[in-house]
N, C-alpha and C. Protein backbone atom coordinates (compact mmCIF):
# COMPACT_ATOMS: atom_id res chain seq x y z
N UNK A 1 -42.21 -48.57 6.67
CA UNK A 1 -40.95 -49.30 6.47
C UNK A 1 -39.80 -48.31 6.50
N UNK A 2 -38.57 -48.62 7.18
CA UNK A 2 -37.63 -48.31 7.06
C UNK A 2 -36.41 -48.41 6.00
N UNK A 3 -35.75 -47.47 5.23
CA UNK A 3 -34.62 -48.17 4.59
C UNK A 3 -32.97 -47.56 4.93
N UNK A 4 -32.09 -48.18 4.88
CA UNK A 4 -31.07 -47.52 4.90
C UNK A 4 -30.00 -47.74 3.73
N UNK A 5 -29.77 -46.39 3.70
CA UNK A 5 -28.98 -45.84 1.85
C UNK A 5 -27.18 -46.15 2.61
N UNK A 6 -26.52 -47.10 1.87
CA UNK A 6 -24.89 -46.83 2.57
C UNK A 6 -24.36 -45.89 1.17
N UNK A 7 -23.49 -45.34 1.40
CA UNK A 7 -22.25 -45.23 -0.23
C UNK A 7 -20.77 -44.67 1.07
N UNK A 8 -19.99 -44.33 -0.24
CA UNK A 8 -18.69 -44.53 0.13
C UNK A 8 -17.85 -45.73 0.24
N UNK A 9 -18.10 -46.61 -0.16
CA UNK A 9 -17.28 -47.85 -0.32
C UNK A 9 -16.36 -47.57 -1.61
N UNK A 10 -15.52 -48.27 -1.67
CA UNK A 10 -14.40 -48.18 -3.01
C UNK A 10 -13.15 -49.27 -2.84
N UNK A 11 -12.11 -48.75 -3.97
CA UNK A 11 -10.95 -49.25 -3.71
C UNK A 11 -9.97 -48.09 -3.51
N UNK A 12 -8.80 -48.85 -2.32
CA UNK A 12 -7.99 -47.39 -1.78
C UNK A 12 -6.67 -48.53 -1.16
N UNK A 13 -5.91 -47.77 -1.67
CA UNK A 13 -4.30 -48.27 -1.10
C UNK A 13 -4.09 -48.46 0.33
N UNK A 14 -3.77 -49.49 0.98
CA UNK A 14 -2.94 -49.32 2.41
C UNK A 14 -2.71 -48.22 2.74
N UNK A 15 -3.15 -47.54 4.01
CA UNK A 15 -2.55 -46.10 4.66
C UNK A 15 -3.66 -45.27 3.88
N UNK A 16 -4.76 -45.55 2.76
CA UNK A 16 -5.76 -44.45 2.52
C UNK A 16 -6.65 -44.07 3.47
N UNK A 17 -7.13 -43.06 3.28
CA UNK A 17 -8.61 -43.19 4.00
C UNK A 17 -9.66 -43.47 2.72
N UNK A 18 -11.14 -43.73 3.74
CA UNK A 18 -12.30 -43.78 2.84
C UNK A 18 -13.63 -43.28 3.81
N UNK A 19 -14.85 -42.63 3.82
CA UNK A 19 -15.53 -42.41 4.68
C UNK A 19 -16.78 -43.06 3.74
N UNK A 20 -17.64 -43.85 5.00
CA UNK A 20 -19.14 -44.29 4.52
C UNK A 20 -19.79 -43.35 5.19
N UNK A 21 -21.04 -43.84 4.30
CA UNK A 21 -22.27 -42.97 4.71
C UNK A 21 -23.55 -43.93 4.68
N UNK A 22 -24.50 -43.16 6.00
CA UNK A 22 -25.94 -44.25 5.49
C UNK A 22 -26.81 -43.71 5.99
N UNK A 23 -27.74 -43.62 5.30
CA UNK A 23 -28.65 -42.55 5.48
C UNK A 23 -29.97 -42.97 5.93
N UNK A 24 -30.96 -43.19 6.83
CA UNK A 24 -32.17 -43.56 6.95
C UNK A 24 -33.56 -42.85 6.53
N UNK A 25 -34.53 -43.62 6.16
CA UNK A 25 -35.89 -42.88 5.86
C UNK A 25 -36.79 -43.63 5.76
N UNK A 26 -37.81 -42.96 5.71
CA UNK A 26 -39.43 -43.98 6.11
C UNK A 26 -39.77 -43.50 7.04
N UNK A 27 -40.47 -44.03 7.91
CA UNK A 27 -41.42 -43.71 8.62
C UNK A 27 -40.43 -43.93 10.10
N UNK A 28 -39.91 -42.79 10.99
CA UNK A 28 -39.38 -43.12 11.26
C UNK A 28 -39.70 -41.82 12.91
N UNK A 29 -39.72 -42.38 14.41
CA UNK A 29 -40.38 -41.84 15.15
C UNK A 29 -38.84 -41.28 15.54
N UNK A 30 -37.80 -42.14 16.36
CA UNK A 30 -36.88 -41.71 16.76
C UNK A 30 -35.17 -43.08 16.07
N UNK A 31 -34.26 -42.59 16.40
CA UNK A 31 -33.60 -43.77 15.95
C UNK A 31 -32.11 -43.70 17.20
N UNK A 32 -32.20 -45.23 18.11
CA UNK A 32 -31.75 -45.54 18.67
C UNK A 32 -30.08 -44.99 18.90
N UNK A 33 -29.40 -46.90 18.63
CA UNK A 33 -28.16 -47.04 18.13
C UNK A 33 -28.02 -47.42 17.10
N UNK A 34 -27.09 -46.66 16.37
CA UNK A 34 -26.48 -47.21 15.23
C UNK A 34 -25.04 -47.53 15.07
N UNK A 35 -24.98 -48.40 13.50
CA UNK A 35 -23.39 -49.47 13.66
C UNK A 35 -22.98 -49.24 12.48
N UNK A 36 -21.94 -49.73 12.39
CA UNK A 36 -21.16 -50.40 11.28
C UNK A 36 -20.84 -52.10 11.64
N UNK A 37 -21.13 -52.47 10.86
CA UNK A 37 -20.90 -53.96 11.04
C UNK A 37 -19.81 -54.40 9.44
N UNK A 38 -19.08 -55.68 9.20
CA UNK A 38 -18.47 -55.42 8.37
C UNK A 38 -18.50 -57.78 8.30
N UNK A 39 -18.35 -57.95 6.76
CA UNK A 39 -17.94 -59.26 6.89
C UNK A 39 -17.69 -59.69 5.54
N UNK A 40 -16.62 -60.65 5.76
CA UNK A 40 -16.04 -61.26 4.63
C UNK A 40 -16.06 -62.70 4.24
N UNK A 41 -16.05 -63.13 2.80
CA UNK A 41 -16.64 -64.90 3.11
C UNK A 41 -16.03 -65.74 4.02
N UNK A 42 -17.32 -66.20 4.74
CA UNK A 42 -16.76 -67.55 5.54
C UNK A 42 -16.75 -67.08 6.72
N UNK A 43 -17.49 -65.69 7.19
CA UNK A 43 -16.56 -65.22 8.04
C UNK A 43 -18.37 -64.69 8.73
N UNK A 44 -18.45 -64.59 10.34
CA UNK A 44 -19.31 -64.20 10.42
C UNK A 44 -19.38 -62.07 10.37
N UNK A 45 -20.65 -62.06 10.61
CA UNK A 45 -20.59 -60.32 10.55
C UNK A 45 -19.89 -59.84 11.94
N UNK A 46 -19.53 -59.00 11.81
CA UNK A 46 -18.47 -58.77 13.29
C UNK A 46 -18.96 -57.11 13.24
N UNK A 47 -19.18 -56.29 14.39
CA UNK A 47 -19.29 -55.14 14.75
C UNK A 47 -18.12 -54.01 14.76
N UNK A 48 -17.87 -53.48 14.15
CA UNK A 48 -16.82 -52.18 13.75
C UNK A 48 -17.08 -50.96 14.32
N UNK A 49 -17.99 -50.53 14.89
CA UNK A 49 -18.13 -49.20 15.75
C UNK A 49 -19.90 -48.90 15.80
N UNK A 50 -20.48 -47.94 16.94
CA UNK A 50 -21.58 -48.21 17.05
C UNK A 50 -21.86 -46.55 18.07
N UNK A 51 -22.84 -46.16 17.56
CA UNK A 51 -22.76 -44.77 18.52
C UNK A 51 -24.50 -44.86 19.01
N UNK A 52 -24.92 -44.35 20.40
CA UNK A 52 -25.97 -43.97 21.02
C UNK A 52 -26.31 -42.83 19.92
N UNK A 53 -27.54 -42.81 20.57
CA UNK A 53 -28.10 -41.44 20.11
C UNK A 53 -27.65 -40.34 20.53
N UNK A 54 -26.85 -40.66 21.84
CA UNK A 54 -26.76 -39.22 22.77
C UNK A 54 -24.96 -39.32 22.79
N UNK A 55 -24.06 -39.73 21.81
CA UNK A 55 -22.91 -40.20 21.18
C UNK A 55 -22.13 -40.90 21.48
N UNK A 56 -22.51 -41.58 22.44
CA UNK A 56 -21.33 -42.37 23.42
C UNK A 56 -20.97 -43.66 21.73
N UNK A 57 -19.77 -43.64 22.40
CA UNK A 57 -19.15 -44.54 21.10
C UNK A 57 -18.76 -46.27 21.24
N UNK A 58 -19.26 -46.90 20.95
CA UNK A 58 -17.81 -48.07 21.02
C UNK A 58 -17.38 -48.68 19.53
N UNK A 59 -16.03 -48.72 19.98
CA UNK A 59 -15.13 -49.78 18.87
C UNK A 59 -14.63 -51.13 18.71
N UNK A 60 -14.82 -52.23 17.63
CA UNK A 60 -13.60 -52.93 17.74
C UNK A 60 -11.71 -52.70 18.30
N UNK A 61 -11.39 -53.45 18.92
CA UNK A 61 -10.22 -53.55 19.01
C UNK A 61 -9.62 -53.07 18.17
N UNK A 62 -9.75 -53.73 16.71
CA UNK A 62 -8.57 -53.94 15.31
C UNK A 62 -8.95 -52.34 15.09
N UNK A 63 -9.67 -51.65 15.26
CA UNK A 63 -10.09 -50.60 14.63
C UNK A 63 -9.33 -49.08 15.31
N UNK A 64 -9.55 -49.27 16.73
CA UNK A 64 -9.41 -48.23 17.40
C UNK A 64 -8.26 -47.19 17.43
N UNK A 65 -8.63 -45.83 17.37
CA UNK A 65 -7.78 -45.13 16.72
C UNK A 65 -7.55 -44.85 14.97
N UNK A 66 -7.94 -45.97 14.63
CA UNK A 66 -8.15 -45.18 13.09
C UNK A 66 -8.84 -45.45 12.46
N UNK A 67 -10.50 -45.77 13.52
CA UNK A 67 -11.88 -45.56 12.63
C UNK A 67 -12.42 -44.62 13.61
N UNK A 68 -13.39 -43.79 12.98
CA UNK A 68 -13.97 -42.72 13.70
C UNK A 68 -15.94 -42.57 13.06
N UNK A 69 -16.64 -43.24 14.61
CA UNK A 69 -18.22 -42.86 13.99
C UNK A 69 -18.73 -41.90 14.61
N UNK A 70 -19.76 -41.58 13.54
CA UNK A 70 -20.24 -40.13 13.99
C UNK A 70 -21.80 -40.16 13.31
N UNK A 71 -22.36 -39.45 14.30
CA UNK A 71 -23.81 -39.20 13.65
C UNK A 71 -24.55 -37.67 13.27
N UNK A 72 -25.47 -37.84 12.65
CA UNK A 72 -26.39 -36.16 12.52
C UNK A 72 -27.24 -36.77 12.80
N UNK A 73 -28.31 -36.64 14.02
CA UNK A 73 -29.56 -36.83 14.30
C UNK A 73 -30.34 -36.27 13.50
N UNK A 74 -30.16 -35.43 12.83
CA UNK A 74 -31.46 -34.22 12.09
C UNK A 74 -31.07 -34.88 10.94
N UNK A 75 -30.92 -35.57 10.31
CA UNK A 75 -30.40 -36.39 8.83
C UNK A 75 -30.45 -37.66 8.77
N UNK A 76 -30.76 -38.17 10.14
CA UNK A 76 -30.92 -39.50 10.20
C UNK A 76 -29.78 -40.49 9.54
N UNK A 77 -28.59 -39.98 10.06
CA UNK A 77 -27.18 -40.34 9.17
C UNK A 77 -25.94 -40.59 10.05
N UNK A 78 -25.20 -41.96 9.57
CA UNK A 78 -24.59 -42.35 10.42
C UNK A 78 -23.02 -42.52 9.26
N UNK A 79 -22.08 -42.16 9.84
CA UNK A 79 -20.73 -42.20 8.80
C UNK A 79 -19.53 -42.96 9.72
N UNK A 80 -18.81 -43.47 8.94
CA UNK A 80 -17.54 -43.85 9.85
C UNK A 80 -16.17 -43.27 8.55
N UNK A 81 -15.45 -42.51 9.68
CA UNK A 81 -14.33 -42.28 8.86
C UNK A 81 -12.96 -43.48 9.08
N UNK A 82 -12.62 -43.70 8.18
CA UNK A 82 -11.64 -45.01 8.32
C UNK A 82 -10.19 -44.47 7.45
N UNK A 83 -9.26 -44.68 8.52
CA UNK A 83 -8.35 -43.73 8.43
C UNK A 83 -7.04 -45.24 8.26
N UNK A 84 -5.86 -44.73 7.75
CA UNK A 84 -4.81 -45.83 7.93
C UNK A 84 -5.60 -47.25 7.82
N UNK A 85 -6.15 -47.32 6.41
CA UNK A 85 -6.67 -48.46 6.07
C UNK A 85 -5.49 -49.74 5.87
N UNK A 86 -6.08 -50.49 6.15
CA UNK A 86 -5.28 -52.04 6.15
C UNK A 86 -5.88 -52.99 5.19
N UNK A 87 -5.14 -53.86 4.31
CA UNK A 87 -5.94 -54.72 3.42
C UNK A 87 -6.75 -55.63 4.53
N UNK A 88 -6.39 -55.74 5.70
CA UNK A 88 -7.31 -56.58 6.73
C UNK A 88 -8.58 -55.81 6.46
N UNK A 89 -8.99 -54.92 6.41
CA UNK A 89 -10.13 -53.83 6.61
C UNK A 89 -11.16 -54.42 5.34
N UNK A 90 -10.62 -54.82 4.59
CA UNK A 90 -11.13 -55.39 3.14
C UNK A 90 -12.76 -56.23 3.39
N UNK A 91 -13.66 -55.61 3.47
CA UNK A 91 -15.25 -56.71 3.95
C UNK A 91 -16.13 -55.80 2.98
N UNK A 92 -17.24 -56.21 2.94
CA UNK A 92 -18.32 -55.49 3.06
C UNK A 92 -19.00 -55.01 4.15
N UNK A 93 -18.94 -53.59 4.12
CA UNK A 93 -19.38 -52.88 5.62
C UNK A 93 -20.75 -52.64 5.49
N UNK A 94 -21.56 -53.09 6.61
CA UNK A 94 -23.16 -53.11 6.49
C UNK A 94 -23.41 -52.38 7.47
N UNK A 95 -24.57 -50.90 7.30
CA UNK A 95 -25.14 -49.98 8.49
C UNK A 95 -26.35 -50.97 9.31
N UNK A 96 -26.09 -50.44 10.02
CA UNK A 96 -27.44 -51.03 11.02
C UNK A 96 -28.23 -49.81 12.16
N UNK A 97 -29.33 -50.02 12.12
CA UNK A 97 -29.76 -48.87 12.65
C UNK A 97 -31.26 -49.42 13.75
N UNK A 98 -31.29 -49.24 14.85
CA UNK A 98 -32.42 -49.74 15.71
C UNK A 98 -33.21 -48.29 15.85
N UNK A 99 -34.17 -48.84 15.04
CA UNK A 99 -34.77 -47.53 15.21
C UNK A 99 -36.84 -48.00 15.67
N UNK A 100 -37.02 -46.88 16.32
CA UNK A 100 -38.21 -46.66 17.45
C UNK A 100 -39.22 -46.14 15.90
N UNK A 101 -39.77 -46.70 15.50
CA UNK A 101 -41.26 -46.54 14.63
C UNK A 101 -42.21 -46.30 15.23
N UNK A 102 -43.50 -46.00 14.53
CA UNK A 102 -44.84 -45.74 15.12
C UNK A 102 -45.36 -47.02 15.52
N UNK A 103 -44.79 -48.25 15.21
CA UNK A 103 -45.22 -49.41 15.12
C UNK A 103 -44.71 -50.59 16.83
N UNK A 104 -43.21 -50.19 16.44
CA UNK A 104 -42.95 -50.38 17.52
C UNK A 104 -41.91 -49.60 18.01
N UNK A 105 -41.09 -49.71 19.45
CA UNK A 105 -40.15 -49.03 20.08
C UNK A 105 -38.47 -49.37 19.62
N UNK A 106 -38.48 -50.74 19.18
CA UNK A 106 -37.30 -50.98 18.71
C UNK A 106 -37.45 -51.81 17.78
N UNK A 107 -37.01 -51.67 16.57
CA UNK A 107 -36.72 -53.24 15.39
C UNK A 107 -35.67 -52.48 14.28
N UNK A 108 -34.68 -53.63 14.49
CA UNK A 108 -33.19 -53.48 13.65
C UNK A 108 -33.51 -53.59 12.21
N UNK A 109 -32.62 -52.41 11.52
CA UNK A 109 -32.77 -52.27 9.86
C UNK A 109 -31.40 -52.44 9.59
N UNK A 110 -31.19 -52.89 8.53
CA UNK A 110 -29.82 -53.02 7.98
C UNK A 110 -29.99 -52.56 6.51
N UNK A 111 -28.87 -51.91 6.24
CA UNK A 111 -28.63 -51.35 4.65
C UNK A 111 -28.04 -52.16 3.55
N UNK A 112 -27.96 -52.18 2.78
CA UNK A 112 -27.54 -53.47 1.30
C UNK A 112 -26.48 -53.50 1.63
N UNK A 113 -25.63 -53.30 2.14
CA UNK A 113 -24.07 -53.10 1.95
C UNK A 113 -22.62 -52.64 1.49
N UNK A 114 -21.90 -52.26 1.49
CA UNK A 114 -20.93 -51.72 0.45
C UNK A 114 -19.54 -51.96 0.61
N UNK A 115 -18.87 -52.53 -0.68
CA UNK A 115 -17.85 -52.72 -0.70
C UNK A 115 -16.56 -52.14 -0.45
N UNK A 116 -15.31 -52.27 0.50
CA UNK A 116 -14.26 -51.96 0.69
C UNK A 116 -13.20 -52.84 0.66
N UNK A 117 -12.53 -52.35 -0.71
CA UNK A 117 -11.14 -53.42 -0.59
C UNK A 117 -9.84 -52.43 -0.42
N UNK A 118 -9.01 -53.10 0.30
CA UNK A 118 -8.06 -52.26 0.62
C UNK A 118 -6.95 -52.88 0.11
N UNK A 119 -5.61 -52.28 -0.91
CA UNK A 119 -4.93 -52.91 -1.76
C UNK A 119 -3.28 -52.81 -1.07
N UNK A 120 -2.75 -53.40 -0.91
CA UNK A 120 -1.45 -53.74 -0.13
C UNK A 120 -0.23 -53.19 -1.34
């Protein structure tokens, strides 16, 4: 089994930054792509940034330019720095990670989640 650890969530003023973190472990052969995904009630989960293994990046729209993801392959760790926060930014941000097991080649893990409110 796979798990993934998030932290860095908090509360932070308009114009703060905040950086997450999420860490993977278990049994684990290689690990794909990973995300940030983010959602608020009522609202479905929506994708916030997402990097290859080999770093190619993509972003949301609302985001671009002042979120930044990044990975350590040797740590099995995926972070997004979130820069010029907006109370829009305000969700719970959830990691996601497709990762290649002994079991099989691909099956998606997601982490508990963590809170970000951003205060106007």
């Amino acid at each position: 089994q796979v798990q993934l650890v998030e932290s860095g969530g908090g509360l932070v003023q308009a114009g703060g930054s905040l950086r997450l973190s999420c860490a993977a472990s278990g049994i684990i052969f290689s690990i794909n792509a990973m995300g940030w995904y983010r959602q608020t009630p009522g609202k479905q989960r929506e994708l916030v940034a997402a990097i290859t293994s080999g770093g190619s990046t993509n972003y949301a729209d609302s985001v671009k330019g002042r979120f930044t993801i990044s990975r350590d392959n040797a740590k099995n760790t995926v972070y997004l720095q979130m820069n010029s926060l907006k109370p829009e930014d305000t969700a719970v941000y959830y990691c996601n990670a497709d990762v290649h097991t002994v079991v099989v080649i691909s099956q998606s893990f997601w982490g508990q989640g963590t809170q970000v409110t951003v205060s106007s």
